[in-house]
Protein backbone atom coordinates (compact mmCIF):
# COMPACT_ATOMS: atom_id res chain seq x y z
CA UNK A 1 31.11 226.07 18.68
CA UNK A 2 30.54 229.04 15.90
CA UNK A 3 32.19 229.88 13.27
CA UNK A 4 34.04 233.66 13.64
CA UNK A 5 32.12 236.45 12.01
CA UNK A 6 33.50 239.39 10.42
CA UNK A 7 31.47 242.30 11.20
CA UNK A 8 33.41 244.55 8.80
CA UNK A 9 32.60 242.85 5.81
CA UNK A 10 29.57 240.87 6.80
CA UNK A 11 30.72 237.63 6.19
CA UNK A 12 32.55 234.69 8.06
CA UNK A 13 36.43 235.22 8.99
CA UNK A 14 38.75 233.20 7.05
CA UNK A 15 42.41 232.07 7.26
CA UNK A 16 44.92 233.47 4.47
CA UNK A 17 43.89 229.89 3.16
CA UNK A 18 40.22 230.55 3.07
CA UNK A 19 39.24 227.81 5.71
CA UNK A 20 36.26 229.62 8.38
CA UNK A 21 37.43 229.96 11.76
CA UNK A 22 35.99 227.86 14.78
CA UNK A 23 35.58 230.15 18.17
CA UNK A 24 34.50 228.40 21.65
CA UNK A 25 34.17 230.14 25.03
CA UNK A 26 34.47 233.52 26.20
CA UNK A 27 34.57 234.83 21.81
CA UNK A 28 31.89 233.05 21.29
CA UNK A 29 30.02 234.26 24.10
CA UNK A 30 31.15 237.80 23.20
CA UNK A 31 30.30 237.18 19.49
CA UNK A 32 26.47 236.19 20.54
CA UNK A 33 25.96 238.92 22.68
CA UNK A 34 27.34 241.01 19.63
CA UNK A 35 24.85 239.83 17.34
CA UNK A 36 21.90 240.23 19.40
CA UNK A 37 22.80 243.64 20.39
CA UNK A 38 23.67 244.77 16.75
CA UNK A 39 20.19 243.33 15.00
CA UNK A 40 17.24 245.30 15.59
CA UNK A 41 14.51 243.31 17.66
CA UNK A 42 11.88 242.14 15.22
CA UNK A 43 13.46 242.39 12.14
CA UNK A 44 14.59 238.20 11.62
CA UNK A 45 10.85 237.11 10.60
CA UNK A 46 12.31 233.26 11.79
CA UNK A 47 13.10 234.98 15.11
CA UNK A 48 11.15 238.25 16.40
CA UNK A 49 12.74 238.11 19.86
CA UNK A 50 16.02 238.06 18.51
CA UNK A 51 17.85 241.67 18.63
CA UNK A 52 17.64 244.61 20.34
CA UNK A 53 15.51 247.86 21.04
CA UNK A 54 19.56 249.90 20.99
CA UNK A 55 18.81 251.42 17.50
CA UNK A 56 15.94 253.60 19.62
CA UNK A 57 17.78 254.48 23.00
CA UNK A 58 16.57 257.99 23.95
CA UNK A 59 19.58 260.68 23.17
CA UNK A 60 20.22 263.28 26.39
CA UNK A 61 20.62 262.75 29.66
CA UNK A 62 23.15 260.09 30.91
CA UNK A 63 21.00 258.70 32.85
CA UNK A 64 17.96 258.18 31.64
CA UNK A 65 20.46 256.43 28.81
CA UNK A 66 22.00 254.40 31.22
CA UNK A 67 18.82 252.91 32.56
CA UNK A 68 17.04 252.63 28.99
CA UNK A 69 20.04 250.92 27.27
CA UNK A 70 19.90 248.58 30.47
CA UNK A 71 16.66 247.38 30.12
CA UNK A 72 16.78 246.98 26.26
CA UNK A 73 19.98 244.82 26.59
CA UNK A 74 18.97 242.84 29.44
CA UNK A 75 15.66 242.27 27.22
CA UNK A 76 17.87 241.42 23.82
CA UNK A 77 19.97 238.86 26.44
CA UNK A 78 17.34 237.37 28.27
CA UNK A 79 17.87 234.04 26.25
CA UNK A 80 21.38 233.55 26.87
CA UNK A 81 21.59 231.65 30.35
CA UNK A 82 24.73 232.39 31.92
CA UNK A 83 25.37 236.13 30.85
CA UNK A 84 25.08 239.34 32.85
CA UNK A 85 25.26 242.75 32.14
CA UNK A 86 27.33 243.85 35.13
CA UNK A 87 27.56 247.41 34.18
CA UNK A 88 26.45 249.74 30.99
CA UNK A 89 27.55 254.09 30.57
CA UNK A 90 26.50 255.95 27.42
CA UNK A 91 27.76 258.68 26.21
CA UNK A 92 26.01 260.99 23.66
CA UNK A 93 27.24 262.89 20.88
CA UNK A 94 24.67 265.49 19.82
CA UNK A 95 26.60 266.75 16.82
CA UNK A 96 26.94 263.46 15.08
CA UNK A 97 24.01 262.00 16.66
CA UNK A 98 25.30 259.27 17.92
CA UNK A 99 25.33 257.10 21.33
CA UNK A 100 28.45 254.83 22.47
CA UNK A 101 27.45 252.52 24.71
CA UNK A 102 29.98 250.51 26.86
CA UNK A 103 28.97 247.77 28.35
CA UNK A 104 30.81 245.30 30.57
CA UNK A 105 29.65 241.26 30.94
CA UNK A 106 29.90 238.37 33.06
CA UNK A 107 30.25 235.00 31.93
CA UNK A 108 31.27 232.05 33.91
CA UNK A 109 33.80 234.30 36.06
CA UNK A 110 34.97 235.82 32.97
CA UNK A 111 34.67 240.10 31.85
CA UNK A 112 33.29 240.61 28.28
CA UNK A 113 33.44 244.15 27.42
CA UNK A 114 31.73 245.42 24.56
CA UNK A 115 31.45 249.06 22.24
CA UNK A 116 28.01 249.69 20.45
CA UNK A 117 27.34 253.12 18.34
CA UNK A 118 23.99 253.61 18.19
């Protein structure tokens, strides 16, 4: 069991009556995978492995993003037993810079789909 996270504002998810929120299962799954995707790899000093090369995923062709973002999650979930990246399709946006990458999990029968700007 974790405790919910809210990405938005950095902090733990509360009730209206300011209790934190308990997740099992398939969100907390989802949350983890979140997490390790988000943080770039190296930068917890407790934790080196933990993270994610994302924040430097080539920009261009599709699939040379595909294949790169792959590997680099694959790498940042390698710890997890249990969860597989089933299926991962970038899409670039050269005037903002920006990648979205959509990626789509498997976890004890179960689809976790997931949206990461890089």
């Amino acid at each position: 069991m974790d405790l919910k996270l809210d990405f938005d504002k950095r902090d733990f998810a509360r009730t209206l009556q300011g209790w934190a929120i308990p997740i099992t299962g398939a969100e907390e799954i989802a949350q983890r995978i979140r997490l390790r995707l988000c943080i770039r790899r190296g930068s917890f000093p407790l934790d080196p492995e933990l993270g994610s090369r994302l924040y430097a995923l080539p920009r261009g062709d599709e699939a040379a993003m595909n294949a790169a973002a792959r590997e680099m999650i694959e790498e940042a979930l390698a710890p997890m037993a249990g969860v597989r990246l089933a299926e991962v399709q970038c899409r670039y946006d050269p005037e903002a810079d920006r990648a979205l990458v959509d990626c789509r999990f498997v976890w004890s029968g179960q689809d976790i789909t997931m949206k990461t700007e890089v």
